[in-house]
PDB file of N, CA and C in Angstrom:
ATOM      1  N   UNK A   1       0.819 -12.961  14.897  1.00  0.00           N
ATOM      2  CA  UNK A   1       0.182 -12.317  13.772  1.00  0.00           C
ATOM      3  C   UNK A   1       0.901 -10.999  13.465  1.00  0.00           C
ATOM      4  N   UNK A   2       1.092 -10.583  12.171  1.00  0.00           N
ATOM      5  CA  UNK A   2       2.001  -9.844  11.722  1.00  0.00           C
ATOM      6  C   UNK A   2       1.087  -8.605  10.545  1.00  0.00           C
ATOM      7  N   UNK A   3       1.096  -7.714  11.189  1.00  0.00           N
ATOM      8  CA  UNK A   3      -0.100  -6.384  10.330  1.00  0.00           C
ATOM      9  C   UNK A   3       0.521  -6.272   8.964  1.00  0.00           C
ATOM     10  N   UNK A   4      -0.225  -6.767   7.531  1.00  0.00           N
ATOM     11  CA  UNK A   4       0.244  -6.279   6.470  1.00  0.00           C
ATOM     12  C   UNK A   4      -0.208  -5.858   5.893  1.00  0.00           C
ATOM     13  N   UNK A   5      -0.138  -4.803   4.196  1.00  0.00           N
ATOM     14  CA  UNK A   5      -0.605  -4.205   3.392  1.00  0.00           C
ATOM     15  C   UNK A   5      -0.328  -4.544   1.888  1.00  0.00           C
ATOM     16  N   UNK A   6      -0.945  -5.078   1.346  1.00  0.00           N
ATOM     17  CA  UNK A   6      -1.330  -5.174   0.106  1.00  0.00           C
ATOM     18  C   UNK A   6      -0.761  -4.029  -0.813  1.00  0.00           C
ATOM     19  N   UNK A   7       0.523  -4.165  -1.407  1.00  0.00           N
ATOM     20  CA  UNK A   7       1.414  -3.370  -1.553  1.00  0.00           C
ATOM     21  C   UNK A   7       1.319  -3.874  -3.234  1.00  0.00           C
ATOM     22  N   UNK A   8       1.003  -2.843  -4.691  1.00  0.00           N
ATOM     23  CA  UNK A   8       1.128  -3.360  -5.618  1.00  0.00           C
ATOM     24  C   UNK A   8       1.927  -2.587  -6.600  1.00  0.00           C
ATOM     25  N   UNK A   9       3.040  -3.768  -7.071  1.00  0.00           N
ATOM     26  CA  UNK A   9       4.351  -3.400  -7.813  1.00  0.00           C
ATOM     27  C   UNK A   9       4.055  -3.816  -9.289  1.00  0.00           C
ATOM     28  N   UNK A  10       5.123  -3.113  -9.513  1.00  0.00           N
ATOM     29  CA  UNK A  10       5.470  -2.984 -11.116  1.00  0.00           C
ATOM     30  C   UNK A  10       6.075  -4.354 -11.239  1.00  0.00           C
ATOM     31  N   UNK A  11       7.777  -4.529 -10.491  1.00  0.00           N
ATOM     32  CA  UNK A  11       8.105  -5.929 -10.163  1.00  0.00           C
ATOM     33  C   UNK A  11       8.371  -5.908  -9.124  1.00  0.00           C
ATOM     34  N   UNK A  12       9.015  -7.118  -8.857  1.00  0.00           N
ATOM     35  CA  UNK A  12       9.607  -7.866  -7.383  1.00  0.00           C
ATOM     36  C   UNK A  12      10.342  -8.963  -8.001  1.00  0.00           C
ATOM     37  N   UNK A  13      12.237  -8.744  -7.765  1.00  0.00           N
ATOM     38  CA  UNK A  13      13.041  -9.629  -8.045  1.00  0.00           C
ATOM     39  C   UNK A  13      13.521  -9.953  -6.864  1.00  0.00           C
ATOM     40  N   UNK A  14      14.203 -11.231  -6.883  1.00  0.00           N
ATOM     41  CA  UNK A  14      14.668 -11.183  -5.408  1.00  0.00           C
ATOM     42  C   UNK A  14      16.241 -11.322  -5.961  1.00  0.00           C
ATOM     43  N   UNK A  15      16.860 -10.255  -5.096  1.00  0.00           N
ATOM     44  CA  UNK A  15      18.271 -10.257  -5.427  1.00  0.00           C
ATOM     45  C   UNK A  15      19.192 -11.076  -4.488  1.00  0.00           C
ATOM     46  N   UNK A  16      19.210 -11.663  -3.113  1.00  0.00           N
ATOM     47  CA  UNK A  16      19.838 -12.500  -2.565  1.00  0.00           C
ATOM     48  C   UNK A  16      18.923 -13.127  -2.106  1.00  0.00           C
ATOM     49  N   UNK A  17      19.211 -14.214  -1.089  1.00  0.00           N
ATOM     50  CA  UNK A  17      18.571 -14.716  -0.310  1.00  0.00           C
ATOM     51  C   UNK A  17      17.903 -14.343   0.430  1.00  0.00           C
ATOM     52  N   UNK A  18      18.254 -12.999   1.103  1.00  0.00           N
ATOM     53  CA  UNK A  18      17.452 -12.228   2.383  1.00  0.00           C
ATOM     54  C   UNK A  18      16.938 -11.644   1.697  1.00  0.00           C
ATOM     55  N   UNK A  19      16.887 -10.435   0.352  1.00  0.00           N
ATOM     56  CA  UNK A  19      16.267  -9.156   0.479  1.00  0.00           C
ATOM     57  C   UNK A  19      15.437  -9.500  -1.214  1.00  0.00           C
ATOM     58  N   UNK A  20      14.790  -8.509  -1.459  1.00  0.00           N
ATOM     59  CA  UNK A  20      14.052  -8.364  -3.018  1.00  0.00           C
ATOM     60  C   UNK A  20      14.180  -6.606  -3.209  1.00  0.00           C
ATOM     61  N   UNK A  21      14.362  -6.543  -4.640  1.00  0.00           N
ATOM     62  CA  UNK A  21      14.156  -5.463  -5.052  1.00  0.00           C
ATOM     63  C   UNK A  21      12.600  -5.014  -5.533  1.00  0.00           C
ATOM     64  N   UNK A  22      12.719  -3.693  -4.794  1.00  0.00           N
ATOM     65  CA  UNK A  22      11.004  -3.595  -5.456  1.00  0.00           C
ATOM     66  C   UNK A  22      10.845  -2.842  -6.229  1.00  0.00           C
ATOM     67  N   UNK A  23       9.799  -2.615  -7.115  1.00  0.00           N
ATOM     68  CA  UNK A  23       9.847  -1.242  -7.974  1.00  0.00           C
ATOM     69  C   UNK A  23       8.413  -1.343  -8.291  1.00  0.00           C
ATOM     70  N   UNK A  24       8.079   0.370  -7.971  1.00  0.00           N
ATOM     71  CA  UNK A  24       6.404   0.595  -8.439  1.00  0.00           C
ATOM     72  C   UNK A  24       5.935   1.227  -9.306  1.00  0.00           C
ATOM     73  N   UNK A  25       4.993   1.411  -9.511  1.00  0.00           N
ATOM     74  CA  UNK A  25       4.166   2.288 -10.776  1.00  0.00           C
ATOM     75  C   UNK A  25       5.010   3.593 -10.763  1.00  0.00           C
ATOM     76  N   UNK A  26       4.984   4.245  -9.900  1.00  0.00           N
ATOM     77  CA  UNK A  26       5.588   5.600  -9.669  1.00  0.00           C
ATOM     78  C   UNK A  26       6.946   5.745  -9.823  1.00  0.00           C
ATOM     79  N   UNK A  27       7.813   4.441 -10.205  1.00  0.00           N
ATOM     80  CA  UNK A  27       9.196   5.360 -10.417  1.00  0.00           C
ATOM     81  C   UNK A  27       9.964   4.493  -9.352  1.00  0.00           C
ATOM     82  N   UNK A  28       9.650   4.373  -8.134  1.00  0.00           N
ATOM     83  CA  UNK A  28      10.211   4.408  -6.367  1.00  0.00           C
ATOM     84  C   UNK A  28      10.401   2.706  -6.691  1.00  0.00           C
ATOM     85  N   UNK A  29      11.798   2.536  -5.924  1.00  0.00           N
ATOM     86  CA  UNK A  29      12.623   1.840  -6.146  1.00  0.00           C
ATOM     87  C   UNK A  29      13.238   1.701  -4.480  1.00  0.00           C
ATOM     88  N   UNK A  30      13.115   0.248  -4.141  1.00  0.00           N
ATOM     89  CA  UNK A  30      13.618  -0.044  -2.425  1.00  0.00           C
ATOM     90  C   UNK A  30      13.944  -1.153  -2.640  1.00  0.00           C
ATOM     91  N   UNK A  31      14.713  -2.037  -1.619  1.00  0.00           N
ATOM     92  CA  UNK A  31      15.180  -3.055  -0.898  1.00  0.00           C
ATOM     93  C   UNK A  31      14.449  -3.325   0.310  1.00  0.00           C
ATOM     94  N   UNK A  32      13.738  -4.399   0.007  1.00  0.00           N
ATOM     95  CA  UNK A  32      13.075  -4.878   1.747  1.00  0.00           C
ATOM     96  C   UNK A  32      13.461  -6.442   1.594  1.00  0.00           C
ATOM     97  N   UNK A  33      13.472  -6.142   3.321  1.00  0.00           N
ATOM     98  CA  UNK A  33      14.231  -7.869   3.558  1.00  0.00           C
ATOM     99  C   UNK A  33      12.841  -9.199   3.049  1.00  0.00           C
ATOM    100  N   UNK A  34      13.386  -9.875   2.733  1.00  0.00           N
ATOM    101  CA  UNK A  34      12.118 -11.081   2.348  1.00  0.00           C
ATOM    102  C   UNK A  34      11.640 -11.512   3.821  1.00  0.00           C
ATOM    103  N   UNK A  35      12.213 -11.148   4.453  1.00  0.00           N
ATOM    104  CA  UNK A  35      11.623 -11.564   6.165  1.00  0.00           C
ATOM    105  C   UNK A  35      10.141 -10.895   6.368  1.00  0.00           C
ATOM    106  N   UNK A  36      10.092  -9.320   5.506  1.00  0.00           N
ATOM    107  CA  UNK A  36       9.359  -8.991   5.657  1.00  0.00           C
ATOM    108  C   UNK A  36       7.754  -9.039   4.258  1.00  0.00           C
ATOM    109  N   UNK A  37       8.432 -10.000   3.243  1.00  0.00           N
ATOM    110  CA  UNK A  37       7.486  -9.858   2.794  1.00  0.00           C
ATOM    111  C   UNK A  37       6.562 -11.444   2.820  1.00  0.00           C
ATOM    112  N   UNK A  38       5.271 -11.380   2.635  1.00  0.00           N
ATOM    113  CA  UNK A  38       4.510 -12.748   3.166  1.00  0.00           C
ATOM    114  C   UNK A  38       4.071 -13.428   1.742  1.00  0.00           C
ATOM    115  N   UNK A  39       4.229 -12.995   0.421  1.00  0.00           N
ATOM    116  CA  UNK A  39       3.400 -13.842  -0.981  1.00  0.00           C
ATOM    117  C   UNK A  39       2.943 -12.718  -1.663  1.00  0.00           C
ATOM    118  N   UNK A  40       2.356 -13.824  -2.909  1.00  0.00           N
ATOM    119  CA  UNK A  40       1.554 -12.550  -3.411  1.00  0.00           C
ATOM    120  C   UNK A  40      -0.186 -12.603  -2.774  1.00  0.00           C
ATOM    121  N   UNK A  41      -0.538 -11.347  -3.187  1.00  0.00           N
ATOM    122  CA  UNK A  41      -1.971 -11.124  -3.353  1.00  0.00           C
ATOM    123  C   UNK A  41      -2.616 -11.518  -4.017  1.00  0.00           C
ATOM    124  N   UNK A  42      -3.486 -12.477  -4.143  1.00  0.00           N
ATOM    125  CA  UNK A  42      -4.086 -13.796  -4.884  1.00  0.00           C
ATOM    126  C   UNK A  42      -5.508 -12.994  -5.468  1.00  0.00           C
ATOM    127  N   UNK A  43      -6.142 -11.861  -4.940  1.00  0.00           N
ATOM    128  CA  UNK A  43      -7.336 -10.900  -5.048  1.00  0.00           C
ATOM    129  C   UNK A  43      -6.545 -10.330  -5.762  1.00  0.00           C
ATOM    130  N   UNK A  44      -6.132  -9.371  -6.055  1.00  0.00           N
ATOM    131  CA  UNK A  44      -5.892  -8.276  -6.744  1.00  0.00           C
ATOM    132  C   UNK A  44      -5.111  -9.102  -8.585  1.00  0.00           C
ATOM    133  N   UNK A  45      -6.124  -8.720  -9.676  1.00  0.00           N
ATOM    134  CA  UNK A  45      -5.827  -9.512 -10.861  1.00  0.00           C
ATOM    135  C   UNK A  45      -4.987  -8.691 -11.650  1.00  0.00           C
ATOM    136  N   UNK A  46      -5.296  -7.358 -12.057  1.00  0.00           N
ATOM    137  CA  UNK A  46      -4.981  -6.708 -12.977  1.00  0.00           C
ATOM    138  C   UNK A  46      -3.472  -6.567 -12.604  1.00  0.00           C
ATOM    139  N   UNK A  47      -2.775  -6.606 -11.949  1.00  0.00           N
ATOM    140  CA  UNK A  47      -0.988  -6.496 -11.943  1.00  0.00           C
ATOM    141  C   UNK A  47      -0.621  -7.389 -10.524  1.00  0.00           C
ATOM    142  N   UNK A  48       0.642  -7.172  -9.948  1.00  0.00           N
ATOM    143  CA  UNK A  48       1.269  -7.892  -8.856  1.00  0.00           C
ATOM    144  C   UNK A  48       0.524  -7.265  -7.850  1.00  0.00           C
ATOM    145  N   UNK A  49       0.493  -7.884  -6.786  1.00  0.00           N
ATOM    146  CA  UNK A  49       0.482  -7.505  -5.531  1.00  0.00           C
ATOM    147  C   UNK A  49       0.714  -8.375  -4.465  1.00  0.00           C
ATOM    148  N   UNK A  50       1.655  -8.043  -3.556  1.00  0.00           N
ATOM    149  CA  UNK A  50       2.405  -8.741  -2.495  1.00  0.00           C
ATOM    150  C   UNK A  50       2.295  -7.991  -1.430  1.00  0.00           C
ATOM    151  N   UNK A  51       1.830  -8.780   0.014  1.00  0.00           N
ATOM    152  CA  UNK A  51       1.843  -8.752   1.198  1.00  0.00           C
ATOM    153  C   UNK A  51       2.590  -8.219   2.315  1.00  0.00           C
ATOM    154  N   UNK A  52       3.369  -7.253   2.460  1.00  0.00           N
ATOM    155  CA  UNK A  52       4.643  -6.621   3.016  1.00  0.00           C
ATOM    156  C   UNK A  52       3.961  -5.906   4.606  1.00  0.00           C
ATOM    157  N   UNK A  53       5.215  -6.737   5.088  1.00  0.00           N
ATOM    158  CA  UNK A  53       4.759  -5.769   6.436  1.00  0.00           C
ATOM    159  C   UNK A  53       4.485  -4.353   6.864  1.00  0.00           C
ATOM    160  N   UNK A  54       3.678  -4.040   7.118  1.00  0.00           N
ATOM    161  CA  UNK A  54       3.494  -2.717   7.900  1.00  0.00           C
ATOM    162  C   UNK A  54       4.153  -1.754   8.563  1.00  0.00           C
ATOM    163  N   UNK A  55       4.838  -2.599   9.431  1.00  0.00           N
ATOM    164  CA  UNK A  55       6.086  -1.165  10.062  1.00  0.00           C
ATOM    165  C   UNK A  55       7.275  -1.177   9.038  1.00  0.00           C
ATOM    166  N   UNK A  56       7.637  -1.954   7.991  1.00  0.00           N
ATOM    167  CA  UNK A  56       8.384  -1.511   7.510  1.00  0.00           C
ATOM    168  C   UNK A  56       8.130  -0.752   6.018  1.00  0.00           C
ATOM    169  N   UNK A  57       7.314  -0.383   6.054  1.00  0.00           N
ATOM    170  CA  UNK A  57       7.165   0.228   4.645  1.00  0.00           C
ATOM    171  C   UNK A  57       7.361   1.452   5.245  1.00  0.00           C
ATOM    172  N   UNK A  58       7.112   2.421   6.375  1.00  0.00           N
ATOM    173  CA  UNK A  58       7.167   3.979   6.263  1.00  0.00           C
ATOM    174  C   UNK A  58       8.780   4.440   6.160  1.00  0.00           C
ATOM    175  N   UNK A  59       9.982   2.926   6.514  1.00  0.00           N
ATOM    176  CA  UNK A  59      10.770   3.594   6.391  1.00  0.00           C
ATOM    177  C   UNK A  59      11.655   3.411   5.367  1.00  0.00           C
ATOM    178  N   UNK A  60      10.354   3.318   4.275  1.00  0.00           N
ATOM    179  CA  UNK A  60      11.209   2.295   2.376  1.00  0.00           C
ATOM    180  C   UNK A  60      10.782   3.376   1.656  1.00  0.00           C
ATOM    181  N   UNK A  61      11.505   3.703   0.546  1.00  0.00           N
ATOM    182  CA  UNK A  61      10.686   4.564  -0.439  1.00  0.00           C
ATOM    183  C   UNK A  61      10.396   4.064  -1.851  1.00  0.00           C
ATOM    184  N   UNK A  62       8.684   3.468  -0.863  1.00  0.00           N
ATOM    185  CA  UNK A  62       7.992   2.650  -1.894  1.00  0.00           C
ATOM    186  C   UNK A  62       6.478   3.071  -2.242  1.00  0.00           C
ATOM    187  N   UNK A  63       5.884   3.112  -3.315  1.00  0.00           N
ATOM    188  CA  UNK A  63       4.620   3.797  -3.069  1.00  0.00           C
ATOM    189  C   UNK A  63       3.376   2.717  -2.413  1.00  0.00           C
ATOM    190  N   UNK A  64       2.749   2.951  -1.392  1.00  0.00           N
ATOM    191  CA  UNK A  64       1.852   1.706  -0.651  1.00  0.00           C
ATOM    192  C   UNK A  64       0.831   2.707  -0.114  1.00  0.00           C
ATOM    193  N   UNK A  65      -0.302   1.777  -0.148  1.00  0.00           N
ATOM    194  CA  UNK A  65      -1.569   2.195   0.554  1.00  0.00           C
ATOM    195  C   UNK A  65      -1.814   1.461   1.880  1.00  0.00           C
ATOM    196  N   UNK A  66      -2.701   2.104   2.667  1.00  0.00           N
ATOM    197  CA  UNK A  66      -2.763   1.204   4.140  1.00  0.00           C
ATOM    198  C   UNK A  66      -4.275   0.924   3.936  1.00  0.00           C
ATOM    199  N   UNK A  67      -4.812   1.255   2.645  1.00  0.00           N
ATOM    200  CA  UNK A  67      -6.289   0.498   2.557  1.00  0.00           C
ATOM    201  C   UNK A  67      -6.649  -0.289   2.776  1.00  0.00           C
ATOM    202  N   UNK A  68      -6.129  -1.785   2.016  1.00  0.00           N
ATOM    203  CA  UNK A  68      -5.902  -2.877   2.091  1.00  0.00           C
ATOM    204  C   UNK A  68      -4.916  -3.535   3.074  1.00  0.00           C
ATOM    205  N   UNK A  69      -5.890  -3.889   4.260  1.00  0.00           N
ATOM    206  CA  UNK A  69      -4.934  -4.580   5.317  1.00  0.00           C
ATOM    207  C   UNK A  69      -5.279  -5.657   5.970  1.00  0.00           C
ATOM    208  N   UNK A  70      -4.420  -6.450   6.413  1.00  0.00           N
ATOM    209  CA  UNK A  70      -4.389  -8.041   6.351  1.00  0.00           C
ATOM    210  C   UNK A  70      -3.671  -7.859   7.900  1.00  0.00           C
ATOM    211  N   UNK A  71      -3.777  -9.353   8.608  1.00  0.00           N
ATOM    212  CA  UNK A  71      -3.074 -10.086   9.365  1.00  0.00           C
ATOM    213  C   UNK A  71      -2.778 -11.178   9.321  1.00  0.00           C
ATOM    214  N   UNK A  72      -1.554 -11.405   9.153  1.00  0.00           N
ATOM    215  CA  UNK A  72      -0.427 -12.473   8.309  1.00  0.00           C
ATOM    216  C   UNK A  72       0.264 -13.705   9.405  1.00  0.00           C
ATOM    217  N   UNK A  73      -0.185 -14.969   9.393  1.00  0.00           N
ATOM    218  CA  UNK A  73       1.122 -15.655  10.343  1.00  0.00           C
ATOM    219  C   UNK A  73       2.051 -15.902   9.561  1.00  0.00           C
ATOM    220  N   UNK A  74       3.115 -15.751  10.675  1.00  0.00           N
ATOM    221  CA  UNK A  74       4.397 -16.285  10.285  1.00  0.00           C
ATOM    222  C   UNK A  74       4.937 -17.571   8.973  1.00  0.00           C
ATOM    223  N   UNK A  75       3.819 -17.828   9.211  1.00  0.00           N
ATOM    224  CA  UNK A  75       3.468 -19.249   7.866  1.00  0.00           C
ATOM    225  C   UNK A  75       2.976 -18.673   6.807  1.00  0.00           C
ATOM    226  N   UNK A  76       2.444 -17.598   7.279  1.00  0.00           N
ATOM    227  CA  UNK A  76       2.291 -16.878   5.474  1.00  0.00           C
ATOM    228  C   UNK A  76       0.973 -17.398   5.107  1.00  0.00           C
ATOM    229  N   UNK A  77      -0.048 -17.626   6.065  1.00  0.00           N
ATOM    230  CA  UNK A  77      -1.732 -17.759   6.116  1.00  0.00           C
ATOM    231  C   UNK A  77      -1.957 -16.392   6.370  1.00  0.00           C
ATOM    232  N   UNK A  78      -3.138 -15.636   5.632  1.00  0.00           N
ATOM    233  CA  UNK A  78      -4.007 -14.541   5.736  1.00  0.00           C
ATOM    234  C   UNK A  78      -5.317 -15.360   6.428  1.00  0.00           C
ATOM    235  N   UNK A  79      -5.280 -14.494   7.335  1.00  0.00           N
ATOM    236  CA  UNK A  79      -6.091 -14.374   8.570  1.00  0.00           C
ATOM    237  C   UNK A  79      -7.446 -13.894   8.411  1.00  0.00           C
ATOM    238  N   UNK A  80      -7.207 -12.517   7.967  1.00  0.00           N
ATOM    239  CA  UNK A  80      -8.346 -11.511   8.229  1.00  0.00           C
ATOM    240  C   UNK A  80      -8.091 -10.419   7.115  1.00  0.00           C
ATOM    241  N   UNK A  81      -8.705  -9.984   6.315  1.00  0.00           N
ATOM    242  CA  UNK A  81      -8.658  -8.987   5.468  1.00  0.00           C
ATOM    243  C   UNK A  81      -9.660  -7.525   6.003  1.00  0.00           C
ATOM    244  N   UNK A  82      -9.007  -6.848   5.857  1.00  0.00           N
ATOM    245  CA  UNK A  82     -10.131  -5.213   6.146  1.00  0.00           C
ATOM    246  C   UNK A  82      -9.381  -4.491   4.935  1.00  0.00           C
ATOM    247  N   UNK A  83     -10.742  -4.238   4.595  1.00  0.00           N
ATOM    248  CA  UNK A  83     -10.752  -2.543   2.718  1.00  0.00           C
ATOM    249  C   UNK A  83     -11.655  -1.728   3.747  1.00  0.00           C
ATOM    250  N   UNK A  84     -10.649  -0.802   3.618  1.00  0.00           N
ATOM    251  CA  UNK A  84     -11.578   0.261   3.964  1.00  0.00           C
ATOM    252  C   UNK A  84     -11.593   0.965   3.023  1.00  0.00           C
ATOM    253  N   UNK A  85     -12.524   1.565   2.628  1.00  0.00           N
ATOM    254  CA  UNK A  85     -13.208   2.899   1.869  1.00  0.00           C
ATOM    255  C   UNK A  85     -13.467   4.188   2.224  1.00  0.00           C
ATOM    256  N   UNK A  86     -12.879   5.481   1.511  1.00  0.00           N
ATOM    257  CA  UNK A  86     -13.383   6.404   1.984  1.00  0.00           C
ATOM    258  C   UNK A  86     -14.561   7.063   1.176  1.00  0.00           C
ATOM    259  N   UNK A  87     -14.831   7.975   1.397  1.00  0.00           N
ATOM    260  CA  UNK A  87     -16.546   8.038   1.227  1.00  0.00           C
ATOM    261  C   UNK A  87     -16.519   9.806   1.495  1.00  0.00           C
ATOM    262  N   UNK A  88     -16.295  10.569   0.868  1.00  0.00           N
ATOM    263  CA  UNK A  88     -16.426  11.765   0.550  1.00  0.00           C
ATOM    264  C   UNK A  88     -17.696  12.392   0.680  1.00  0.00           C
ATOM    265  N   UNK A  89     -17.797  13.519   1.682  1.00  0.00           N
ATOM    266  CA  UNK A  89     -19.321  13.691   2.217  1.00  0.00           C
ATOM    267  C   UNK A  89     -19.612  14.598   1.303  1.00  0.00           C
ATOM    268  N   UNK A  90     -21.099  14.894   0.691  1.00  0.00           N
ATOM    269  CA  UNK A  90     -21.731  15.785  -0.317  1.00  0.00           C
ATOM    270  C   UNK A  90     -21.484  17.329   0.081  1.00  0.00           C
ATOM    271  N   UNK A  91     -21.206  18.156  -0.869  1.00  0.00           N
ATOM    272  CA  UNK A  91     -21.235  19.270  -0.543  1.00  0.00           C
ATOM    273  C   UNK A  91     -21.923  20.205  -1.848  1.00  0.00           C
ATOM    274  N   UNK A  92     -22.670  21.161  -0.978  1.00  0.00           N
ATOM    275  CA  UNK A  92     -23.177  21.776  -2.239  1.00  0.00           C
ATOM    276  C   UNK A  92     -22.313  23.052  -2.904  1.00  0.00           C
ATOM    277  N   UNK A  93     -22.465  23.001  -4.427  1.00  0.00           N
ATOM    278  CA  UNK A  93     -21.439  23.724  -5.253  1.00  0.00           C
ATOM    279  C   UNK A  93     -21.567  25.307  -4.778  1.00  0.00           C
ATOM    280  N   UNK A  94     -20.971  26.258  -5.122  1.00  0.00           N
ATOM    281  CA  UNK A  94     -20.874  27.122  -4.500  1.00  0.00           C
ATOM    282  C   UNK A  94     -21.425  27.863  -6.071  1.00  0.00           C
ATOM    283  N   UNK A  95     -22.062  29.330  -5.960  1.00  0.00           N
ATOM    284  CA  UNK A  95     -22.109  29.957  -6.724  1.00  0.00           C
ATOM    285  C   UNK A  95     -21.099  30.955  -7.644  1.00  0.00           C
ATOM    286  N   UNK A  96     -19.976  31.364  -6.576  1.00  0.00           N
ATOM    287  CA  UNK A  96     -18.626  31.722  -7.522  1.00  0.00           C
ATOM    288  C   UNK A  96     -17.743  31.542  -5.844  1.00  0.00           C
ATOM    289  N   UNK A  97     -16.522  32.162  -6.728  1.00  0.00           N
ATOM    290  CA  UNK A  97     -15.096  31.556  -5.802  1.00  0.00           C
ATOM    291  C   UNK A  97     -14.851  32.878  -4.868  1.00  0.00           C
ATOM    292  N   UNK A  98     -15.546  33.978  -4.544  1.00  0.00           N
ATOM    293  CA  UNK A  98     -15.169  35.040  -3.918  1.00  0.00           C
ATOM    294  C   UNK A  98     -15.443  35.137  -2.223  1.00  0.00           C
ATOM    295  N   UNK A  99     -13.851  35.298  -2.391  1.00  0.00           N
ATOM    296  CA  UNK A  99     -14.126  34.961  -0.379  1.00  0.00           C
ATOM    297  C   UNK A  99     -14.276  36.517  -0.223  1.00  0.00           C
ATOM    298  N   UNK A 100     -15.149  36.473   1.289  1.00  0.00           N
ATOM    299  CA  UNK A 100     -15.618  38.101   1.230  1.00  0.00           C
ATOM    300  C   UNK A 100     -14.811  38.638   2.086  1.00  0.00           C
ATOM    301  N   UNK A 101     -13.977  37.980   3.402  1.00  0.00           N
ATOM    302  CA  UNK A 101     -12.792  38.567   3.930  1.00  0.00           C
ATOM    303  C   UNK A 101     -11.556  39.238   3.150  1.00  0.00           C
ATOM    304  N   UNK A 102     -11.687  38.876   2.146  1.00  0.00           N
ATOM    305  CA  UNK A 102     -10.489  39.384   1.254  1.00  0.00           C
ATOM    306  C   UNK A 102     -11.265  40.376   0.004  1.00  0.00           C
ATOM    307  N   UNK A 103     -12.240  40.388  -0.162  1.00  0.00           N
ATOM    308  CA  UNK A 103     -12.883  42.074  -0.761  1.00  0.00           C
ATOM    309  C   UNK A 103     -12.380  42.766  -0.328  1.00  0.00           C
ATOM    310  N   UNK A 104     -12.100  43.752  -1.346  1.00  0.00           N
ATOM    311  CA  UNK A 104     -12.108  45.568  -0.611  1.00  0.00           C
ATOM    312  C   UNK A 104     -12.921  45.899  -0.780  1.00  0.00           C
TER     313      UNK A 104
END
């Protein structure tokens, strides 16, 4: 089983046999080997999204979230899906912006 992330591009060409070019919303533009990527993302409707391994994205400069994460076999079956969510705890508004360590 192989840790992946739900990685969503602008495109994905594949330029040889081994590798694809990627390119994302943001501009960022990489080469990853097709070894490492598993299909597309069959959930996600509104644009592409493809399955790319995990250890190799920190060292691509591609824009990816680790929200959406999967475990992938080698056959390119999804296993297990986890979304995590973050969840921003309440805070109450402040009455003005004056920090009092820095008064004179």
């Amino acid at each position: 089983m192989i840790e992946c992330y739900s990685v969503r591009v602008e495109s994905m060409e594949r330029i040889t046999e081994k590798a694809y070019k990627v390119r994302c919303f943001d501009g960022s533009e990489d080469i990853i080997p097709a070894s490492c990527v598993f299909g597309r993302d069959e959930s996600v409707t509104k644009c592409d999204a493809y399955w790319i391994a995990a250890w190799i994205l920190p060292k691509k400069n591609i824009q990816y979230s680790s929200k959406k994460r999967a475990m992938v076999s080698e056959w390119g079956s999804v296993s297990e899906v986890t979304v995590t969510h973050h969840r921003p705890q309440r805070i109450s508004p402040q009455e003005d912006n004056i920090i009092d360590e820095l008064k004179r």
